[in-house]
Protein backbone atom coordinates (compact mmCIF):
# COMPACT_ATOMS: atom_id res chain seq x y z
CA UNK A 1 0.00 0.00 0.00
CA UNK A 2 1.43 3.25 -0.75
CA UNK A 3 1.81 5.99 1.63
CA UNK A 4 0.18 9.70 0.94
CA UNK A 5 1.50 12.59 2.36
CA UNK A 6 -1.51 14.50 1.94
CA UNK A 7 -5.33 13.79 2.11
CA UNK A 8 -8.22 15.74 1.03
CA UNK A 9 -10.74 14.99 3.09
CA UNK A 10 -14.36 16.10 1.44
CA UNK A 11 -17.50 16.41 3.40
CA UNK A 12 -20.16 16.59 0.04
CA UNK A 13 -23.56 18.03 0.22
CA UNK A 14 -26.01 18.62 -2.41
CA UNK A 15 -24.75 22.01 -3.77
CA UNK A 16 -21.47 22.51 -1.72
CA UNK A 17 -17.81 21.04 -0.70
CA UNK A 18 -16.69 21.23 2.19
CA UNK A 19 -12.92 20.73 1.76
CA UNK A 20 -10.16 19.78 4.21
CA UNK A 21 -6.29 19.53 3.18
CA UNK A 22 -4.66 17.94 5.64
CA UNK A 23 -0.72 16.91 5.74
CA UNK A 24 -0.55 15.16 9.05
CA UNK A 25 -0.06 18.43 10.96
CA UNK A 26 -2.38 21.26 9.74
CA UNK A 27 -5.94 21.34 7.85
CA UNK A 28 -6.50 23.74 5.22
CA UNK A 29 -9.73 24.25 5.22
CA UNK A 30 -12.15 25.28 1.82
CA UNK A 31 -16.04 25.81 0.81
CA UNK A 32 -16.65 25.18 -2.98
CA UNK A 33 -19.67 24.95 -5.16
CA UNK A 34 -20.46 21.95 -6.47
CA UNK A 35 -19.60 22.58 -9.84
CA UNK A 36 -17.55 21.14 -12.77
CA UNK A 37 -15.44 24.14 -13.52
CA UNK A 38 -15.34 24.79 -9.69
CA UNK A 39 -13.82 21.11 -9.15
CA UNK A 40 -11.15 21.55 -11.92
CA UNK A 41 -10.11 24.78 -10.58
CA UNK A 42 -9.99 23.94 -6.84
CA UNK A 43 -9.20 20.23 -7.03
CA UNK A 44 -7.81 18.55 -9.62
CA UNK A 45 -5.61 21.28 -11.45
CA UNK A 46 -3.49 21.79 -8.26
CA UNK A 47 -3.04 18.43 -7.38
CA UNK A 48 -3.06 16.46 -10.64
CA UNK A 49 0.59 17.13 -11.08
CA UNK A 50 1.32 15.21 -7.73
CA UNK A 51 -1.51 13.06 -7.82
CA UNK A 52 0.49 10.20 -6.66
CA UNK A 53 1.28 11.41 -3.01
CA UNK A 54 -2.51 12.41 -2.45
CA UNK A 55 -5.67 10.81 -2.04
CA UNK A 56 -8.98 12.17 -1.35
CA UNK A 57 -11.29 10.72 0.54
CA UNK A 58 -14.97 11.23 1.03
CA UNK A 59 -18.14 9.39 2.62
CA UNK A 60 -20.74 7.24 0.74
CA UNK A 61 -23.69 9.96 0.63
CA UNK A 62 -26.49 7.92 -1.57
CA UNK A 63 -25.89 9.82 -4.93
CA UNK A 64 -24.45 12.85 -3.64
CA UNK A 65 -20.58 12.42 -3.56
CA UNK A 66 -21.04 9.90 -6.98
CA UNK A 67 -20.29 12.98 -10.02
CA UNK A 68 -17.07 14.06 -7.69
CA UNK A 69 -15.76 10.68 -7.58
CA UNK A 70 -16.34 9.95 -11.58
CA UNK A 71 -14.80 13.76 -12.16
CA UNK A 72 -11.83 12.55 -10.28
CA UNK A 73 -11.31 9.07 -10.95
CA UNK A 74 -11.58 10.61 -14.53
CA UNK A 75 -8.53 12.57 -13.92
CA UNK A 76 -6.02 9.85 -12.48
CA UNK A 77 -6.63 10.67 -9.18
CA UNK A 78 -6.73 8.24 -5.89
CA UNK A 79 -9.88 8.35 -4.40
CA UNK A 80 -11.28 6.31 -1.54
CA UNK A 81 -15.20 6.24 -0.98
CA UNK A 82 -15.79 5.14 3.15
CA UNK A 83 -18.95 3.82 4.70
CA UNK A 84 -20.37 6.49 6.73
CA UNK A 85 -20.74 4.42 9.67
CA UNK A 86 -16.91 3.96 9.58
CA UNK A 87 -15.75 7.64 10.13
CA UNK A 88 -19.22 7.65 12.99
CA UNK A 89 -16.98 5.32 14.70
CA UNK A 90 -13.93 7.47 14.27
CA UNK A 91 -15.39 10.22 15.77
CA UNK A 92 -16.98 8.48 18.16
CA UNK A 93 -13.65 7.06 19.07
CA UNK A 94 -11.81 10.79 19.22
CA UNK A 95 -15.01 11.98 21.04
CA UNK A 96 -16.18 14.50 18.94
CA UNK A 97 -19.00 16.97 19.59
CA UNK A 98 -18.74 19.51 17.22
CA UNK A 99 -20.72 18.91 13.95
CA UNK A 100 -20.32 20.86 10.92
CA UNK A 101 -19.39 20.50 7.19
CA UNK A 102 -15.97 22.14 7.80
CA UNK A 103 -15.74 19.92 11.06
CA UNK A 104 -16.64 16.61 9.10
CA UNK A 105 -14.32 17.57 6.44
CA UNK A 106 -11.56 17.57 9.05
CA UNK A 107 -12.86 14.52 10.33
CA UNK A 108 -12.51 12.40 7.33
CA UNK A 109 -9.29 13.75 6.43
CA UNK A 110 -8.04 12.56 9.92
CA UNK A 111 -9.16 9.55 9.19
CA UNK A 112 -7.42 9.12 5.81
CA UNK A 113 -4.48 10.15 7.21
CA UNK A 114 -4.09 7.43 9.87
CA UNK A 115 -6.02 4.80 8.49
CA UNK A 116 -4.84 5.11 4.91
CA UNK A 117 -3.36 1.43 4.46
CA UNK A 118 -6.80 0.32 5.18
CA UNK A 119 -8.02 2.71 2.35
CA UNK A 120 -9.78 0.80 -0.54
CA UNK A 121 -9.82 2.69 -3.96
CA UNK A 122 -13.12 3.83 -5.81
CA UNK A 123 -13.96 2.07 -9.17
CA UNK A 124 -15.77 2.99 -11.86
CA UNK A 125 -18.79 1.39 -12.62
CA UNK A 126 -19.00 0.24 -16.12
CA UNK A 127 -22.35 1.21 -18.37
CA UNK A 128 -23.88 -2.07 -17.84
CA UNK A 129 -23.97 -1.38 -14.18
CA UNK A 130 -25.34 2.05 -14.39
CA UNK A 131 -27.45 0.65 -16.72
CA UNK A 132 -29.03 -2.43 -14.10
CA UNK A 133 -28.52 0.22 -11.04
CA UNK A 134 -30.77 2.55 -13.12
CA UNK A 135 -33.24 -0.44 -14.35
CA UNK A 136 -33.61 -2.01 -10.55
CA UNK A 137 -34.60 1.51 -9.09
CA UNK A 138 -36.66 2.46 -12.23
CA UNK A 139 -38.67 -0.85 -11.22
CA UNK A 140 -38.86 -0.10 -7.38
CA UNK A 141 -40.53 3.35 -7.91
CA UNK A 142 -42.98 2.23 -10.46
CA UNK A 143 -43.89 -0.70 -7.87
CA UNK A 144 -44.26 2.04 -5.76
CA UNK A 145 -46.32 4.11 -8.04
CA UNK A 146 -48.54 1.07 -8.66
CA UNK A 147 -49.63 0.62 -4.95
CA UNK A 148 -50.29 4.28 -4.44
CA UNK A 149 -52.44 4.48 -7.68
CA UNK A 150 -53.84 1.02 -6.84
CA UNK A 151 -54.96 2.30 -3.34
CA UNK A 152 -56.78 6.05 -4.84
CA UNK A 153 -58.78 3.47 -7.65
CA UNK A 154 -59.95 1.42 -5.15
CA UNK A 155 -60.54 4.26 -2.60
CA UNK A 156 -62.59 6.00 -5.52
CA UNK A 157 -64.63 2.92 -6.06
CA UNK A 158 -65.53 2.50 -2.50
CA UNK A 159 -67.14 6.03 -2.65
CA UNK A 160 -71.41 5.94 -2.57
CA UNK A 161 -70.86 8.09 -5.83
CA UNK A 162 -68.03 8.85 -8.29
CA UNK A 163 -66.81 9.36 -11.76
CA UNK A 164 -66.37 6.80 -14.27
CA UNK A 165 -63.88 8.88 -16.27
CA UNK A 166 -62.01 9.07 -13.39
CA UNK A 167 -62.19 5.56 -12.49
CA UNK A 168 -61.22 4.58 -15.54
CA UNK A 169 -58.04 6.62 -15.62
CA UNK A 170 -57.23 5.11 -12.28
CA UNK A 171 -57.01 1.77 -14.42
CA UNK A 172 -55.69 2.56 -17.39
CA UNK A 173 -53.19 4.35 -15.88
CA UNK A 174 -52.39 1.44 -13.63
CA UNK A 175 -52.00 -0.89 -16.68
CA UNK A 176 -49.38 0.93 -18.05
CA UNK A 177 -47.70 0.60 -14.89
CA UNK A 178 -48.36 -3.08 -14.81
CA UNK A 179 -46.63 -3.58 -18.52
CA UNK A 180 -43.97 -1.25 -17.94
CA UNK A 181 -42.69 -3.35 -14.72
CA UNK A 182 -42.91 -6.17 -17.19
CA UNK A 183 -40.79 -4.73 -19.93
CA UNK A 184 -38.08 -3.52 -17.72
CA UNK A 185 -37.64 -6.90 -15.54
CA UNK A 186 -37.77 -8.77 -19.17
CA UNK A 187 -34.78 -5.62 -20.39
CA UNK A 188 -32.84 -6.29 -16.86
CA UNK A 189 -33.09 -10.15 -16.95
CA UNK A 190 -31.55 -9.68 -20.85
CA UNK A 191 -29.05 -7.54 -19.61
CA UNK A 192 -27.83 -9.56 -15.96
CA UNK A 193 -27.80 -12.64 -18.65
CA UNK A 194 -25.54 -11.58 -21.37
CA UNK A 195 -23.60 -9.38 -19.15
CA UNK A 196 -23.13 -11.05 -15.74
CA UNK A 197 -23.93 -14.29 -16.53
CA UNK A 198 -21.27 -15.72 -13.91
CA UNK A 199 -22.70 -13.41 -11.50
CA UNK A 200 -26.25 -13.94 -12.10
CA UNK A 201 -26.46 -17.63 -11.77
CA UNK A 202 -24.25 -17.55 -8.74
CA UNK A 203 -26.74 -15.58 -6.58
CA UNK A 204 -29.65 -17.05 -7.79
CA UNK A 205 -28.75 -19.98 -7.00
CA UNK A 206 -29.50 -18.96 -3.12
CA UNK A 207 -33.03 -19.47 -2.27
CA UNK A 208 -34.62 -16.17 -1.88
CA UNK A 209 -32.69 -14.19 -4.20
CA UNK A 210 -34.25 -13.39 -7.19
CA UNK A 211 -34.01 -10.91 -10.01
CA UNK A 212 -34.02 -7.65 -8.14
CA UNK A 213 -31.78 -8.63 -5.57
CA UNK A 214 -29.38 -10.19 -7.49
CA UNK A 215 -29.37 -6.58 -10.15
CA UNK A 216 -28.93 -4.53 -6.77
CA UNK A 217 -26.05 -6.81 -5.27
CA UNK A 218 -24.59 -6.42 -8.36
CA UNK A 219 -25.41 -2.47 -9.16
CA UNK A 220 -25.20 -1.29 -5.98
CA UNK A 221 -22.24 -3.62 -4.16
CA UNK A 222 -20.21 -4.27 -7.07
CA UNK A 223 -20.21 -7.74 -7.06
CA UNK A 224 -18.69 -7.01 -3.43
CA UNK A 225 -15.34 -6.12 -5.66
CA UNK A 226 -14.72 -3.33 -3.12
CA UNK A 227 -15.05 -5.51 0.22
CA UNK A 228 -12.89 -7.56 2.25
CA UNK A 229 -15.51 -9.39 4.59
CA UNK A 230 -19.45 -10.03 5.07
CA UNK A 231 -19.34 -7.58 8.01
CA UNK A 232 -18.06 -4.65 5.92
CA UNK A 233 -21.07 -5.52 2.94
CA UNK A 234 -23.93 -5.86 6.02
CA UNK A 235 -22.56 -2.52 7.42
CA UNK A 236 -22.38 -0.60 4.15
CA UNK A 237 -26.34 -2.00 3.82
CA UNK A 238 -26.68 -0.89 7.33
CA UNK A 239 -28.18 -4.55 8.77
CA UNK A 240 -25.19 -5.09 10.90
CA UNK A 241 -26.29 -5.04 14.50
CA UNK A 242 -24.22 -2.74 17.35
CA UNK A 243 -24.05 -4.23 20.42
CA UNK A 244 -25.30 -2.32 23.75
CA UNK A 245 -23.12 -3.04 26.65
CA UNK A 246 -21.01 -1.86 29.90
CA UNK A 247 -18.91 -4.27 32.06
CA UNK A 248 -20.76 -7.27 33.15
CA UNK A 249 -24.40 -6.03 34.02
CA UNK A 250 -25.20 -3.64 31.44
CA UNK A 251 -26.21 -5.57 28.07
CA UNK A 252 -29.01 -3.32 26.18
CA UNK A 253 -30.79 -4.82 23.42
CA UNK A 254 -28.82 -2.91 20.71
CA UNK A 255 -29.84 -1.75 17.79
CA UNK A 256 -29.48 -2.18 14.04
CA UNK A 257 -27.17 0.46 11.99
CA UNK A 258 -29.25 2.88 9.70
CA UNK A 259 -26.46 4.76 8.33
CA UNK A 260 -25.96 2.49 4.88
CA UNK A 261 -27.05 2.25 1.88
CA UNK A 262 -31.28 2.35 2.10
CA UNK A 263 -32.06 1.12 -1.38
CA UNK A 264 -29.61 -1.96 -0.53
CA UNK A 265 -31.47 -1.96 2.87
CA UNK A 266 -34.66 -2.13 1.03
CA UNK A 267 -34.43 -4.48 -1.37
CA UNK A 268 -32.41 -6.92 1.10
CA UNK A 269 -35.61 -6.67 3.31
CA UNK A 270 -37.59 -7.74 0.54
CA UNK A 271 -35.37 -10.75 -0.14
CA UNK A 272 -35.49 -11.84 3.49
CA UNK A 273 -39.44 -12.18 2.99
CA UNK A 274 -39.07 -14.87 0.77
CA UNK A 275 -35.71 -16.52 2.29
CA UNK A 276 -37.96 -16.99 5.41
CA UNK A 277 -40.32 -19.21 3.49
CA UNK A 278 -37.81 -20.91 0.34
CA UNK A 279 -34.08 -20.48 2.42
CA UNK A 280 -34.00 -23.18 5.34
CA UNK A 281 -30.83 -21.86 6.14
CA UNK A 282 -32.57 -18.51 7.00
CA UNK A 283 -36.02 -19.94 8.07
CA UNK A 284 -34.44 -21.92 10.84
CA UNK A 285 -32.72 -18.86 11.71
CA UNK A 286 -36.04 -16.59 11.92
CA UNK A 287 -38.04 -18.99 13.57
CA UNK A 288 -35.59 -19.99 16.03
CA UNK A 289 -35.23 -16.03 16.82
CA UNK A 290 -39.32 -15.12 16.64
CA UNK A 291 -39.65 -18.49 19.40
CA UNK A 292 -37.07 -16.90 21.53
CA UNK A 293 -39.05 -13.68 21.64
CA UNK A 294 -37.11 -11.08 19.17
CA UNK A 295 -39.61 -9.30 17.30
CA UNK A 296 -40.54 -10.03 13.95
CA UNK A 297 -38.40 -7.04 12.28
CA UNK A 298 -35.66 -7.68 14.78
CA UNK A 299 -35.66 -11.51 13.06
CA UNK A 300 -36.20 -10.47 9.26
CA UNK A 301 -33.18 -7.57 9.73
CA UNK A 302 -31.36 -10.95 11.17
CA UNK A 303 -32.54 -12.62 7.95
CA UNK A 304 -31.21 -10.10 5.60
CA UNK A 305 -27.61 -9.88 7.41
CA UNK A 306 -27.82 -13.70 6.68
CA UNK A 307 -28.79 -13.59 2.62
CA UNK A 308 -26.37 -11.13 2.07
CA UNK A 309 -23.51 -13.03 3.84
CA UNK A 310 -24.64 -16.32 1.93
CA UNK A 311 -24.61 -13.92 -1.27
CA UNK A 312 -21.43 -12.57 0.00
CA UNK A 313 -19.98 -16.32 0.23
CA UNK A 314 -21.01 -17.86 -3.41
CA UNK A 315 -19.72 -14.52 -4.90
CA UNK A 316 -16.23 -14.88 -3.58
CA UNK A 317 -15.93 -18.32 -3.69
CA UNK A 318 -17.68 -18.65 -7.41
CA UNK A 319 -19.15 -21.50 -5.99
CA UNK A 320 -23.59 -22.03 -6.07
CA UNK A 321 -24.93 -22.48 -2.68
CA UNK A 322 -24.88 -25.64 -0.89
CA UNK A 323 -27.08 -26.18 2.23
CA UNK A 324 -24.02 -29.00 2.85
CA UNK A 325 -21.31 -26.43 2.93
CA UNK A 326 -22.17 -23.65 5.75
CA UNK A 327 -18.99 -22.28 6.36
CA UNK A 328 -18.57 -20.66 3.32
CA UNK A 329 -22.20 -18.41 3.70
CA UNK A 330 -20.58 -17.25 7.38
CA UNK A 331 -17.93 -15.44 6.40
């Protein structure tokens, strides 16, 4: 691993950059637009000629942080995307109190600094992965746009009088919902096929997993390309559970990490509803946890820690699941 003798730390909102330069010593601290000419100016004309003692490092913020990355990768530069939960921890760890963008910016760059042999570099996603990322979530809000219109038509029928124009918009609009689900799960099966064939097959080979979760695992996680361990993929979905406890006689219940990814969160949830009926791997594990009294969600968040790990396992191992071979689902 190759040492940096300075990090950029970058706390990235919607419309502004907070930036922190940071050489082991002092911070240099910046506010920038969040613009294209802005970003060659600031960032990548003054460093690009040293590019290889720097990195810059930034937190996973949904979409937020994703054109900065591309602008910079695009430009030879080292750039490390980290978990948000990870720098939490950090500054939970230097027991800081003080939160602003500046602050945060400081924050990460700290962390780069010290931690920066554990540093993992952003990648690119190629176009067929923007294009199934795009295709998943394109499917997810039109599922959601078919509920809510599917709950005003019958809401409108229910009424003692009402409009049959109106009700009939209600339904044809909701067909054309219906067939437009269809056509892109038939364009993103096509695609996963002929492009991620390997991939594909693999994960749905693990009961439970089906089309969507298998395009998100591979959209959203990369294939798990960028992770070293189960724990780090389950943290980055936020489903990894953090322990509640002091010395011998304080032990909370804990609670489960929200900080991750939610569309990973999401769809994970709604593999877990069907691994809890088709995965006895993952049933056993539910019912055993509903029978011991955990709630219900307590036991499905369990569920989807344990489909992702199993996903995790036949991914890096390229082998199918095999309810004979557990160890390699646990890693």
């Amino acid at each position: 691993m190759k040492s940096f003798k300075t990090v950029v730390g970058i706390d990235v909102a919607k419309d502004t950059l907070a930036i922190s330069i940071f050489d082991g010593t002092t911070h240099q601290i910046k506010e920038l637009g969040y613009t294209k000419r802005i970003i060659r100016k600031e960032l990548i004309t003054p460093f690009k000629k040293v590019k290889e003692s720097i990195v810059f490092v930034m937190e996973s913020t949904g979409i937020y942080h994703t054109r900065l990355a591309y602008w910079l990768v695009a430009e030879g530069l080292n750039i490390s995307v980290v978990n948000p939960l990870i720098i939490k921890r950090y500054s939970q760890m230097h027991l800081m109190r003080i939160k602003t963008d500046s602050a945060d910016a400081k924050l990460i760059a700290e962390y780069g600094y010290e931690y920066q042999h554990k540093l993992s570099f952003f990648r690119t996603k190629n176009e067929s992965q923007i294009a199934v990322d795009n295709l998943v979530k394109a499917i997810d809000d039109l599922l959601l746009q078919r509920t809510m219109s599917n709950n005003q038509y019958l809401a409108l029928k229910k009424q003692a009088k009402y409009s049959k124009e109106a009700l009939d918009s209600y339904k044809r609009h909701l067909k054309f919902i219906k067939d437009e689900i269809k056509r892109l799960e038939k364009t993103l099966q096509t695609l996963l096929e002929n492009e991620f064939n390997q991939e594909y097959e693999l994960l749905r080979s693990i009961p439970g997993i089906g089309l969507k979760v298998s395009a998100m695992i591979i959209a959203v996680f990369n294939g798990f390309k960028n992770f070293e361990s189960a724990k780090q993929a389950c943290s980055f979905a936020g489903i990894a559970p953090s322990p509640y406890e002091s010395g011998t006689s304080v032990k909370g219940r804990g609670s489960i990490s929200k900080r991750g990814n939610t569309f990973a969160r999401k769809i994970l949830y709604m593999g877990a509803l069907v691994a809890t009926i088709h995965n006895p791997l993952i049933r056993q594990q539910y019912q055993k946890l509903v029978e011991s009294g955990k709630s219900k969600m307590v036991a499905m968040v369990a569920a989807a820690n344990k489909l992702l790990r199993q996903a995790f396992g036949v991914l890096k191992s390229g082998k199918p699941f095999d309810l004979n071979y557990v160890k390699e689902y646990n890693v």
